[in-house]
C-alpha atoms as a PDB file:
ATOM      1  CA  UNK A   1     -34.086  14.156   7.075  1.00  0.00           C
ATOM      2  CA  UNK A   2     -31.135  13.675   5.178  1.00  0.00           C
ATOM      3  CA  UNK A   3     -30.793  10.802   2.944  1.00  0.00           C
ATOM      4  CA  UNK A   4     -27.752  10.430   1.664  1.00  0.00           C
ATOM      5  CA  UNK A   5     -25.726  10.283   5.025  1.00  0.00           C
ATOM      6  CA  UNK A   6     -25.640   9.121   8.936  1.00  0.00           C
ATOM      7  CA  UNK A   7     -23.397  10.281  11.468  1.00  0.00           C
ATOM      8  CA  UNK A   8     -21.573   8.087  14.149  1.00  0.00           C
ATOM      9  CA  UNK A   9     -19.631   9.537  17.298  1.00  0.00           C
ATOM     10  CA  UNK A  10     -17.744   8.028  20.068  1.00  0.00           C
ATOM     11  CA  UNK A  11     -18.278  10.277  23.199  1.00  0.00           C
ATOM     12  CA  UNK A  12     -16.340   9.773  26.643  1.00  0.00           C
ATOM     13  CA  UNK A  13     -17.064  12.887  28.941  1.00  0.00           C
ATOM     14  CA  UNK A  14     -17.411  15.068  26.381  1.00  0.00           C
ATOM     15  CA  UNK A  15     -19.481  17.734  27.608  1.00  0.00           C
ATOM     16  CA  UNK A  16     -16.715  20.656  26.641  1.00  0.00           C
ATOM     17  CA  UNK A  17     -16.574  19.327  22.785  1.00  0.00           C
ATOM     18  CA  UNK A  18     -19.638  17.701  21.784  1.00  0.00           C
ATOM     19  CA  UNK A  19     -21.907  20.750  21.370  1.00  0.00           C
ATOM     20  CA  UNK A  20     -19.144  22.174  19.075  1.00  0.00           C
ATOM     21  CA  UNK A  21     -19.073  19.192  16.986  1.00  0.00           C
ATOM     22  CA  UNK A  22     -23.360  19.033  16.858  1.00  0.00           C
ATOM     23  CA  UNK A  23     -23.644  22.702  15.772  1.00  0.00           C
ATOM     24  CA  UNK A  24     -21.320  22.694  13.092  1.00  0.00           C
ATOM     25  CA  UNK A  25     -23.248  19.600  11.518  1.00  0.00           C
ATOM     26  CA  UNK A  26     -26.816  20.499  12.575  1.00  0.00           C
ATOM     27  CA  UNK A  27     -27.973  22.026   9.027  1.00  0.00           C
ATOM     28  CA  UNK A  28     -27.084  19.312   7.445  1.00  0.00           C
ATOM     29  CA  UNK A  29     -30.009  17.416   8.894  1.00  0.00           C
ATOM     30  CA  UNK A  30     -28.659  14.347   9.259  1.00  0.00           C
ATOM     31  CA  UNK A  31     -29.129  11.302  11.808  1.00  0.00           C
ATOM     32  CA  UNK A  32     -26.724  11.285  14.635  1.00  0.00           C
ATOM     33  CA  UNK A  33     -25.866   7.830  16.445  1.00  0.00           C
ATOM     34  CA  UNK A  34     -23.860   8.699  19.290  1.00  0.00           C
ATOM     35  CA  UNK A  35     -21.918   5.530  21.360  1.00  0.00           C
ATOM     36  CA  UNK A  36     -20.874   6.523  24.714  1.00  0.00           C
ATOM     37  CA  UNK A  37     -18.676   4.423  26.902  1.00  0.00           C
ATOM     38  CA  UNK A  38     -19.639   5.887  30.492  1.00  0.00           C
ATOM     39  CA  UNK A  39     -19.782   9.455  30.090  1.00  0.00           C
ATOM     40  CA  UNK A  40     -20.075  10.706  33.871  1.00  0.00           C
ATOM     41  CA  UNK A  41     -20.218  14.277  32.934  1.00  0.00           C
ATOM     42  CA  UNK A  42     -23.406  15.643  30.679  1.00  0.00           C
ATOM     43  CA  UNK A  43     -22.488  14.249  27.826  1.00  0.00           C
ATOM     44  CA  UNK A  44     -25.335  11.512  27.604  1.00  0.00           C
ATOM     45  CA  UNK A  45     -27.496  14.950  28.020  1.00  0.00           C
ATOM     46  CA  UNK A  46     -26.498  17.070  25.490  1.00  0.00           C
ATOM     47  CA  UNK A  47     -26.686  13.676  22.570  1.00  0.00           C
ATOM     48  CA  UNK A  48     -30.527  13.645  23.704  1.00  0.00           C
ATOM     49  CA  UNK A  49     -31.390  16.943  23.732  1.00  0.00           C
ATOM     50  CA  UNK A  50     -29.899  17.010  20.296  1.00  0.00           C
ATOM     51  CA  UNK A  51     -31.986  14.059  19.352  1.00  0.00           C
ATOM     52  CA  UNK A  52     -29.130  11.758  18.861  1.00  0.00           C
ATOM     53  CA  UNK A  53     -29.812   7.762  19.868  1.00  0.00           C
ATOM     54  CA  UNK A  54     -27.414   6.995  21.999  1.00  0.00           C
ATOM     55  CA  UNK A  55     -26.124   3.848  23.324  1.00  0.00           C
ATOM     56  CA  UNK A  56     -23.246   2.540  25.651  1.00  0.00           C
ATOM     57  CA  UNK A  57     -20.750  -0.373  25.434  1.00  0.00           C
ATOM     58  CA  UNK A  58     -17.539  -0.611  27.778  1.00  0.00           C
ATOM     59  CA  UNK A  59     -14.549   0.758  26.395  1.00  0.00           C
ATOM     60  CA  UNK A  60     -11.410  -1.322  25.462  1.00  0.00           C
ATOM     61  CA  UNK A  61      -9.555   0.590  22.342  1.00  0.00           C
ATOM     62  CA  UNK A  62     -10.901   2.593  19.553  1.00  0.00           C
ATOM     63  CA  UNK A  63     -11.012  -0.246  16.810  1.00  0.00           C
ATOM     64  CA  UNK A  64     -13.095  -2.174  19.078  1.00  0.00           C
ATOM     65  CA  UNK A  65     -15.678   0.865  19.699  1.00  0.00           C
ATOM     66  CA  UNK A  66     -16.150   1.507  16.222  1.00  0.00           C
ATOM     67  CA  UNK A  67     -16.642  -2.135  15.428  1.00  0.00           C
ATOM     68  CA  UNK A  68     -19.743  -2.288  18.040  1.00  0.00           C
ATOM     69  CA  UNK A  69     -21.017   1.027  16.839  1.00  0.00           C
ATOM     70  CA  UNK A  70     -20.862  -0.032  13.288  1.00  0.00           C
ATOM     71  CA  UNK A  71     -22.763  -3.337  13.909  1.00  0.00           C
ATOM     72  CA  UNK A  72     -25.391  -2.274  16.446  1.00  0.00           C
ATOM     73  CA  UNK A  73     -26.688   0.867  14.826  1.00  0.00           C
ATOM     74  CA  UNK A  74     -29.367   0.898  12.690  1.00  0.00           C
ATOM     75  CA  UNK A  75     -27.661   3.234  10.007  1.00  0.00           C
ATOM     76  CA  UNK A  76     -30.427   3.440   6.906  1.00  0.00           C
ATOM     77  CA  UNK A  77     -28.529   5.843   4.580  1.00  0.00           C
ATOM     78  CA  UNK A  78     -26.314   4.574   2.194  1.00  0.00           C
ATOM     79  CA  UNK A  79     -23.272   6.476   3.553  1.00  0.00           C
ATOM     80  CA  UNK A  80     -21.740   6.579   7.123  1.00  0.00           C
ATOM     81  CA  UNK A  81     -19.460   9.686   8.502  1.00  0.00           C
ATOM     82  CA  UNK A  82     -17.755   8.695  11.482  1.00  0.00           C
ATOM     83  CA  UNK A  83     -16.392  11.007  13.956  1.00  0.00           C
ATOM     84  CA  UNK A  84     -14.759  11.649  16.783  1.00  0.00           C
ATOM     85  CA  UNK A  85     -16.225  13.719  19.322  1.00  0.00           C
ATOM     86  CA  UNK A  86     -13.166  16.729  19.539  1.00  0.00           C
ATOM     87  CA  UNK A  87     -13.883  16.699  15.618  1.00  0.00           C
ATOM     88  CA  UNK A  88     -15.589  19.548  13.722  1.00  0.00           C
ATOM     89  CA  UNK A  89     -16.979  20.118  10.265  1.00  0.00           C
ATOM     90  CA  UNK A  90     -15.568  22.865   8.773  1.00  0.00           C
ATOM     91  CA  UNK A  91     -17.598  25.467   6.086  1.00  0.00           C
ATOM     92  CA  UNK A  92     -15.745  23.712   3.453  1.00  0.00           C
ATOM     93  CA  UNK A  93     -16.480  20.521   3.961  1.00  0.00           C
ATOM     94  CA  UNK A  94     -19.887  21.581   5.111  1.00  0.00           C
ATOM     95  CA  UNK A  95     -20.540  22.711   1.475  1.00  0.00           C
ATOM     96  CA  UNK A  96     -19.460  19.318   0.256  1.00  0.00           C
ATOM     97  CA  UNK A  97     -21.471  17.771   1.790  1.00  0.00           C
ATOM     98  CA  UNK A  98     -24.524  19.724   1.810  1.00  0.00           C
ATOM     99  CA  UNK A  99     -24.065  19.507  -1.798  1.00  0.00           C
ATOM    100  CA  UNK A 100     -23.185  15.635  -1.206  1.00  0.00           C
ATOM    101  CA  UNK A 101     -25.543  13.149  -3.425  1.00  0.00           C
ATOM    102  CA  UNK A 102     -25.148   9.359  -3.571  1.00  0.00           C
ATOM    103  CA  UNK A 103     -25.639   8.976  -7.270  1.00  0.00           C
ATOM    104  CA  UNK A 104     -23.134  11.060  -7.848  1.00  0.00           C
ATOM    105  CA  UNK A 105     -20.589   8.726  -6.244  1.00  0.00           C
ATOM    106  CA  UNK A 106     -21.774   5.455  -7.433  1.00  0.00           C
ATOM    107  CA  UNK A 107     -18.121   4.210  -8.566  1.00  0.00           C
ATOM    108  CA  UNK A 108     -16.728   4.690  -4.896  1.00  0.00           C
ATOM    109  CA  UNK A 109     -17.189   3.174  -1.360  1.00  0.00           C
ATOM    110  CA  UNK A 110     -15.003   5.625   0.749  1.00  0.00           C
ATOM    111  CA  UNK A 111     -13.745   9.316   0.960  1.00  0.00           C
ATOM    112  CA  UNK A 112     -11.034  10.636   2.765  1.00  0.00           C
ATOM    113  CA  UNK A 113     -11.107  14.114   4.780  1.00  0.00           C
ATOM    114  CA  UNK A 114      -8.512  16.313   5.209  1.00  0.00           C
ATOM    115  CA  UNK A 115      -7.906  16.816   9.068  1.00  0.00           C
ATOM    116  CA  UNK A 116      -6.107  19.827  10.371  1.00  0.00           C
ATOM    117  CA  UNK A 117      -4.799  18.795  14.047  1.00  0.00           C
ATOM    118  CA  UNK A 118      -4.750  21.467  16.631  1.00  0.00           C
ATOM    119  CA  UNK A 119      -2.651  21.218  20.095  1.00  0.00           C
ATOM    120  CA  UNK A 120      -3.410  24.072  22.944  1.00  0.00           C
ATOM    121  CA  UNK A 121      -4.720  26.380  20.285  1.00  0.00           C
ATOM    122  CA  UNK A 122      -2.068  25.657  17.841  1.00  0.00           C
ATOM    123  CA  UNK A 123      -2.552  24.588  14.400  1.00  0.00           C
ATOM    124  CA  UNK A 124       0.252  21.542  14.063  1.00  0.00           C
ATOM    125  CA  UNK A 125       1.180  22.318  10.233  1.00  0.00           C
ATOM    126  CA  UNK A 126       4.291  20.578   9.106  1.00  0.00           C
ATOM    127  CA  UNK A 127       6.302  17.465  10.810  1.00  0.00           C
ATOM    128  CA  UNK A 128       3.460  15.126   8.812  1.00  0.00           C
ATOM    129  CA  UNK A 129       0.635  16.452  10.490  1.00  0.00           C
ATOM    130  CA  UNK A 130      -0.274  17.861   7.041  1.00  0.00           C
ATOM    131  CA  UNK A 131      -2.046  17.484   4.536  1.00  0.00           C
ATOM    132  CA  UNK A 132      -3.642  14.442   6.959  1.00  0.00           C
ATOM    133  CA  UNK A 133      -6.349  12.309   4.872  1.00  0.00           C
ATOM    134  CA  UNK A 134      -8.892  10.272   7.261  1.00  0.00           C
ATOM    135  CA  UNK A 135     -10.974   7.843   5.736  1.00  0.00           C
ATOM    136  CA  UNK A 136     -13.646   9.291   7.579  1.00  0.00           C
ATOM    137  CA  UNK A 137     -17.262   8.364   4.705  1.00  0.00           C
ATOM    138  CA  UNK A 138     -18.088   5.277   3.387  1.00  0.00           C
ATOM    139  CA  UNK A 139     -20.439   3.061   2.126  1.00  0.00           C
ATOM    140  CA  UNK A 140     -22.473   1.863   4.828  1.00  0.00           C
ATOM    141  CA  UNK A 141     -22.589  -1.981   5.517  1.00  0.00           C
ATOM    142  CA  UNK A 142     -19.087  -2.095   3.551  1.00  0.00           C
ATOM    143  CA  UNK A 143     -16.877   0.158   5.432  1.00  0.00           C
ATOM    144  CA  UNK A 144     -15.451  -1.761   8.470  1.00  0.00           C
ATOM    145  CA  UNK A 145     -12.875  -1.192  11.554  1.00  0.00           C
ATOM    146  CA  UNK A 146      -9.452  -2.512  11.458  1.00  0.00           C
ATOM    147  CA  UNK A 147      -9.548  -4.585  14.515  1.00  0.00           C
ATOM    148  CA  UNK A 148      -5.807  -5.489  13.654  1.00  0.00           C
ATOM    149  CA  UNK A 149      -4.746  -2.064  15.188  1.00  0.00           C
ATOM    150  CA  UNK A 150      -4.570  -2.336  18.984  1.00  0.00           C
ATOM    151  CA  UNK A 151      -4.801   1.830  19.431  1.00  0.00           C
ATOM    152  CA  UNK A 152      -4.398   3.424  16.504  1.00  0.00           C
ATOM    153  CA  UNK A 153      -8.404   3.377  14.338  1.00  0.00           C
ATOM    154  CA  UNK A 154      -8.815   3.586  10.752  1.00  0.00           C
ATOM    155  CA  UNK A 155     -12.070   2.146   8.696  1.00  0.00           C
ATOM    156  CA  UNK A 156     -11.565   0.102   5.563  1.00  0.00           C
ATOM    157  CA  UNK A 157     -13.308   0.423   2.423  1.00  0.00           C
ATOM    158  CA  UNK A 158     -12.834  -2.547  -0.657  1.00  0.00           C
ATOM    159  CA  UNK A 159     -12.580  -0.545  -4.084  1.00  0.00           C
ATOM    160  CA  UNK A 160     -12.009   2.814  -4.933  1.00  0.00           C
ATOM    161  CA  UNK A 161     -12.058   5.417  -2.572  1.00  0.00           C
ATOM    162  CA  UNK A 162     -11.573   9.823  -3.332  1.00  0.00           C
ATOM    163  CA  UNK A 163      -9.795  11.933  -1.473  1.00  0.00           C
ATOM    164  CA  UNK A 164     -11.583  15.333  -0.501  1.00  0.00           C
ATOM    165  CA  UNK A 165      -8.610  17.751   0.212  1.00  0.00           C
ATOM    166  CA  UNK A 166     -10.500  21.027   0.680  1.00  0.00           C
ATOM    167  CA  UNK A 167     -12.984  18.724   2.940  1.00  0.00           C
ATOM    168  CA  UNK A 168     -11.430  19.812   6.027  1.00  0.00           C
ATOM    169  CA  UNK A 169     -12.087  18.344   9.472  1.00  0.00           C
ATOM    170  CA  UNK A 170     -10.680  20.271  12.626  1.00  0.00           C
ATOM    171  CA  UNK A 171      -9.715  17.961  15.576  1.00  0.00           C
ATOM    172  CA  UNK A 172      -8.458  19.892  18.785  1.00  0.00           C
ATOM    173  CA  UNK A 173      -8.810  17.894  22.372  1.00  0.00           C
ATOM    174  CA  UNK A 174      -9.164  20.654  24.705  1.00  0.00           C
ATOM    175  CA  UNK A 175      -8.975  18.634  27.437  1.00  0.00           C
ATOM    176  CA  UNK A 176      -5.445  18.177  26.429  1.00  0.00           C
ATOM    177  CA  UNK A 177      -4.256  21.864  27.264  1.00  0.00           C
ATOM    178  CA  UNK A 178      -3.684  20.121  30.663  1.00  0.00           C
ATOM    179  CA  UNK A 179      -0.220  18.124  30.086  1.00  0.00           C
ATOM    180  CA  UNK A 180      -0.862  16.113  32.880  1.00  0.00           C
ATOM    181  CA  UNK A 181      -4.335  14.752  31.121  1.00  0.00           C
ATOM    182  CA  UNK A 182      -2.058  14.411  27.695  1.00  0.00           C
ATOM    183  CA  UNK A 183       0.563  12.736  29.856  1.00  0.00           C
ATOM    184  CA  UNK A 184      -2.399  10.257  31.341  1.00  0.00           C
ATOM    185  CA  UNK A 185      -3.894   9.429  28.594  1.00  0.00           C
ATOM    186  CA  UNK A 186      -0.863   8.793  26.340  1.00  0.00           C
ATOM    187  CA  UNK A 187       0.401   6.293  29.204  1.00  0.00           C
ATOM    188  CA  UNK A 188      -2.565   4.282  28.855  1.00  0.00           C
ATOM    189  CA  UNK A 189      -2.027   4.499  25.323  1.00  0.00           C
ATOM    190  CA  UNK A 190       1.818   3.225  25.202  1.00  0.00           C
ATOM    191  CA  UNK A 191       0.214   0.012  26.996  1.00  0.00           C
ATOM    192  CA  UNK A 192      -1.948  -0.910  24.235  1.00  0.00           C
ATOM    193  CA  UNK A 193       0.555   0.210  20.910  1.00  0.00           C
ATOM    194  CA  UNK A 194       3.630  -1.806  23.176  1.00  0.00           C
ATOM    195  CA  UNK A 195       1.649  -5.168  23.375  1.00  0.00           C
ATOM    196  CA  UNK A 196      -0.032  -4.715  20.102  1.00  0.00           C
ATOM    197  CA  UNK A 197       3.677  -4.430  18.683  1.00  0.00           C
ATOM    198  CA  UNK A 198       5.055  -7.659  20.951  1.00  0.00           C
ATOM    199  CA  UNK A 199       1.963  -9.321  19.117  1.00  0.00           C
ATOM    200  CA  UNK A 200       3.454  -8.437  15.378  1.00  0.00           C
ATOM    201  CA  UNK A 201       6.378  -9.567  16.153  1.00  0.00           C
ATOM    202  CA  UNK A 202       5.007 -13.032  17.481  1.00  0.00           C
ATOM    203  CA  UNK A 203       2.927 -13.147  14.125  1.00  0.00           C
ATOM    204  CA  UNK A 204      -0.378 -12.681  16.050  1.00  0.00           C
ATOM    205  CA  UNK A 205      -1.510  -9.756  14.081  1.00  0.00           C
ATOM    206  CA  UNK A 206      -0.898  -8.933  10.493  1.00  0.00           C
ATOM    207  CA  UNK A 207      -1.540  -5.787   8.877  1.00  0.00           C
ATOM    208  CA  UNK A 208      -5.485  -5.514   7.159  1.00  0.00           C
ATOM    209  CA  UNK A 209      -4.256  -3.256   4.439  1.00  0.00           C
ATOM    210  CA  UNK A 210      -1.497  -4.092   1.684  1.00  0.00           C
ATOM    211  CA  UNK A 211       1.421  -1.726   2.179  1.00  0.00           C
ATOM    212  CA  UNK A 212       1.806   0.856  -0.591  1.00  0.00           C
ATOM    213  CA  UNK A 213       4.154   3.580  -0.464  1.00  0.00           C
ATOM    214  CA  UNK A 214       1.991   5.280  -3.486  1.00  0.00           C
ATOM    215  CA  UNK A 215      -0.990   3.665  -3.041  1.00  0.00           C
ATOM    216  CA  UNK A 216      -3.937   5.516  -0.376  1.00  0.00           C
ATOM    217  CA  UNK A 217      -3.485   7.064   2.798  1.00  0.00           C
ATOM    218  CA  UNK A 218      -3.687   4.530   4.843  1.00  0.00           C
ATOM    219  CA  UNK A 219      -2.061   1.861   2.214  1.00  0.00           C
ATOM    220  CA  UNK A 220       0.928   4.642   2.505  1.00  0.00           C
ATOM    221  CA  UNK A 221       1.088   4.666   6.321  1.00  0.00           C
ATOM    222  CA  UNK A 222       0.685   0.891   6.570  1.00  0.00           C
ATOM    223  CA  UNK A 223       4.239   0.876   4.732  1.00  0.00           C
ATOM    224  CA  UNK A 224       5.592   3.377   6.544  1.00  0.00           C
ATOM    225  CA  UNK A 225       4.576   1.409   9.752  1.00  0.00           C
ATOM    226  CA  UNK A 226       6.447  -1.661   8.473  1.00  0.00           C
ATOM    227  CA  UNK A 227       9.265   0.536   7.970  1.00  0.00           C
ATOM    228  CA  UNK A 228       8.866   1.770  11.646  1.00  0.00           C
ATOM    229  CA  UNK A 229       8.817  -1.956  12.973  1.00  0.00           C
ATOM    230  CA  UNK A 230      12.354  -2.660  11.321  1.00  0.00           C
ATOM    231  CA  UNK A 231      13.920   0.187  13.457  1.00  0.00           C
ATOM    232  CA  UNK A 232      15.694  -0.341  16.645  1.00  0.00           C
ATOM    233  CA  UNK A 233      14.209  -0.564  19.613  1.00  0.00           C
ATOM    234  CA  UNK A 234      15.374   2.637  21.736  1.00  0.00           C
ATOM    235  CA  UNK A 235      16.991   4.519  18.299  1.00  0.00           C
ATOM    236  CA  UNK A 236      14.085   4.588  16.456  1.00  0.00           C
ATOM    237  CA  UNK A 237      12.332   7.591  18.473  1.00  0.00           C
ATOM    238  CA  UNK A 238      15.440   9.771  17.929  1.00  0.00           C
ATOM    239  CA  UNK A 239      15.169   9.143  14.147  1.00  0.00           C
ATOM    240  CA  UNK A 240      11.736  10.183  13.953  1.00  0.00           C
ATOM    241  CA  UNK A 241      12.167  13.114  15.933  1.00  0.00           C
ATOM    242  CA  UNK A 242      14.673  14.501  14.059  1.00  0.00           C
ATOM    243  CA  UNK A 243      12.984  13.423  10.990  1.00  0.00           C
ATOM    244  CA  UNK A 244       9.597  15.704  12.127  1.00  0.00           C
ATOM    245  CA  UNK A 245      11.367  19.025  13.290  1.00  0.00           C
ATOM    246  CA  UNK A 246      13.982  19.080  10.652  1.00  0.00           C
ATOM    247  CA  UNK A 247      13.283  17.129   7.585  1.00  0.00           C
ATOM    248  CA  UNK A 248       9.604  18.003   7.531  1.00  0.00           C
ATOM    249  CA  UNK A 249      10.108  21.075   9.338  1.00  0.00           C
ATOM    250  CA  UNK A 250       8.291  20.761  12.517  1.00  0.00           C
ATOM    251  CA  UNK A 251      11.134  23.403  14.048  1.00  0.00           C
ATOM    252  CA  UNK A 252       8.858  26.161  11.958  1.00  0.00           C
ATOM    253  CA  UNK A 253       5.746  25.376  14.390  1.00  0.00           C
ATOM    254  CA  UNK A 254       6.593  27.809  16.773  1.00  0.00           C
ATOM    255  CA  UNK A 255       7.226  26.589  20.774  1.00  0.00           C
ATOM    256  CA  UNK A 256       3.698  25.397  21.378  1.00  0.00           C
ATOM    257  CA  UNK A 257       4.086  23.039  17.759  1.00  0.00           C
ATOM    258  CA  UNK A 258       7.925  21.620  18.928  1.00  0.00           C
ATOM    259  CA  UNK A 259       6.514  20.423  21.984  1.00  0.00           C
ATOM    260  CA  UNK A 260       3.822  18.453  20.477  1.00  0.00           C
ATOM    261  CA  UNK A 261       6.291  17.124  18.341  1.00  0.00           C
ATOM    262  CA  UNK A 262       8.620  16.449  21.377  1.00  0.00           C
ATOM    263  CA  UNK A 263       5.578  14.686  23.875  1.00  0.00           C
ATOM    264  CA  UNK A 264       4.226  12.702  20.209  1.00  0.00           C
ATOM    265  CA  UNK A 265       6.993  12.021  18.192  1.00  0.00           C
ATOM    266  CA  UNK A 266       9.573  11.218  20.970  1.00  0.00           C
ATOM    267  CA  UNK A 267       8.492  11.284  24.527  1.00  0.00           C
ATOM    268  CA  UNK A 268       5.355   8.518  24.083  1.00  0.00           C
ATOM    269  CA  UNK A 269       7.429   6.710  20.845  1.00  0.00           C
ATOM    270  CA  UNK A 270      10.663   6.206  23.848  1.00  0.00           C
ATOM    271  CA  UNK A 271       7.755   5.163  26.146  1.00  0.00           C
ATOM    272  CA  UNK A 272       6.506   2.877  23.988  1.00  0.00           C
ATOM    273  CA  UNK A 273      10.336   1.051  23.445  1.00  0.00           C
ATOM    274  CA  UNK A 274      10.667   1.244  27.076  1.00  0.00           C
ATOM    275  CA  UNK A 275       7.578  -1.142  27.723  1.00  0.00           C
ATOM    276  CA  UNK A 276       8.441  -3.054  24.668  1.00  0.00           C
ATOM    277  CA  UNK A 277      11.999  -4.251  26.109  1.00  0.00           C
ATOM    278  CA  UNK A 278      10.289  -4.807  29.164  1.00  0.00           C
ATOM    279  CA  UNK A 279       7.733  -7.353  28.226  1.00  0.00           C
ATOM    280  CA  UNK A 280      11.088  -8.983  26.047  1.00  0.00           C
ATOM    281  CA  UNK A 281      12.615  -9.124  29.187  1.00  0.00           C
ATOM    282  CA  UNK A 282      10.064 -10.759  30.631  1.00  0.00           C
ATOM    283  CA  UNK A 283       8.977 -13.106  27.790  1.00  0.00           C
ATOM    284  CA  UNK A 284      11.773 -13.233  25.387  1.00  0.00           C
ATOM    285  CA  UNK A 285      11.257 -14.063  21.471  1.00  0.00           C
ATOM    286  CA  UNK A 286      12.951 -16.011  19.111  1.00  0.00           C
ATOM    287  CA  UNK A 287      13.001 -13.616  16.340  1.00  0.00           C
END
């Protein structure tokens, strides 16, 4: 058994990605927690004929998932590699982790993998969607949830983290080749990013990481989401539409890319305004 590392995955009716995800990690003979939040499909199957232990909790948001799974697993390797369940491990980062040994990282407490994003078969290549660094392995017992982020889930790490840019993850939600699912889900998901942003601006949440234009990843995108904040209401989705196809060159994706672009970076973002003005409307702030 693998000592260096653990594996963590959140599973929801996964049946059509989780085997995909287990087989490209298999070899590497690690132990596989899997937390499942009412899988109805065979899901809770496939994680125990794999061996995984598996247990359930209710779902609310991401943050909150990963903050259970973190604190009622019984992780006893060092590091922790959590993953999502439309998530693969790529040859390349395969090797790097095969290869992986904790001594040899003694001065960090978190790495960051490079994530290629795929929508209905298409890689999604410019318009930020790469490079994309996760921090996705760290130290376990140190490495924590941001529970300051109402949809959006990223784990913290104190000290120095590395960044493994040939380490490549591949996430592709097949479920999502059906617009109507994408539609769905990203309704549900406007609720929980609109009140977590009426909440900011109330001074009920505060950001967990210091924004840092040059400083990680996630210090980086922490700026650019106070950036994001200062932006009108209603203009703001138009800006940042225009800033993915033409400034970082989403037009080059091809059709299938420009409509991601157009469903993420402007249909949900003018969603997302929409239900922000509303609960305004209904509860207005003295800002």
């Amino acid at each position: 058994m693998n000592r260096n590392f653990s594996f963590i995955i959140l599973t929801f009716n996964e049946q059509i990605h989780l085997p995909r995800l287990l087989k490209s990690i298999k070899k590497l003979n690690a132990r596989v927690f899997i937390l499942d939040s009412g899988s109805t499909d065979e899901t809770q199957k496939i994680a125990q004929d794999y061996g995984a232990e598996v247990k359930q909790n209710p779902f609310i948001n991401h943050p909150r998932q990963w903050d259970f799974a973190l604190k009622n697993f019984k992780v006893e390797t060092p590091w922790t590699i959590g993953l999502d369940a439309d998530q693969t491990v790529t040859p390349e980062l395969f090797e790097m982790l095969i290869n992986f040994k904790d001594e040899d990282h003694s001065d960090i407490n978190g790495i960051y993998f490079n994530r290629k994003n795929f929508f209905q078969g298409s890689w999604i290549r410019f318009g930020t969607f790469y490079p994309f660094y996760l921090l996705k392995m760290f130290r376990t017992g140190i490495g924590f949830s941001d529970l300051n982020e109402n949809m959006d889930h990223r784990f913290i790490v104190p000290g120095k983290t590395k960044i493994w840019k040939k380490g490549w993850i591949l996430e592709e939600n097949l479920k999502e080749n059906d617009i109507a699912f994408w539609k769905a889900k990203h309704e549900r998901y406007s609720d929980l990013v609109a009140q977590e942003e009426v909440e900011r601006m109330l001074k009920l949440r505060m950001q967990s990481l210091k924004p840092n234009l040059l400083g990680s990843p996630d210090e980086k995108r922490a700026w650019l989401k106070q950036l994001w904040w200062k932006l009108p209401l209603g203009l703001r989705p138009y800006l940042y539409f225009g800033y993915r196809i033409f400034f970082k060159l989403g037009i080059l994706e091809g059709s299938t890319g420009i409509k991601f672009h157009y469903l993420q970076g402007f249909w949900f973002r003018r969603l997302v305004d929409k239900k922000i003005k509303v609960i305004l409307k209904d509860r207005p702030l003295n800002l």
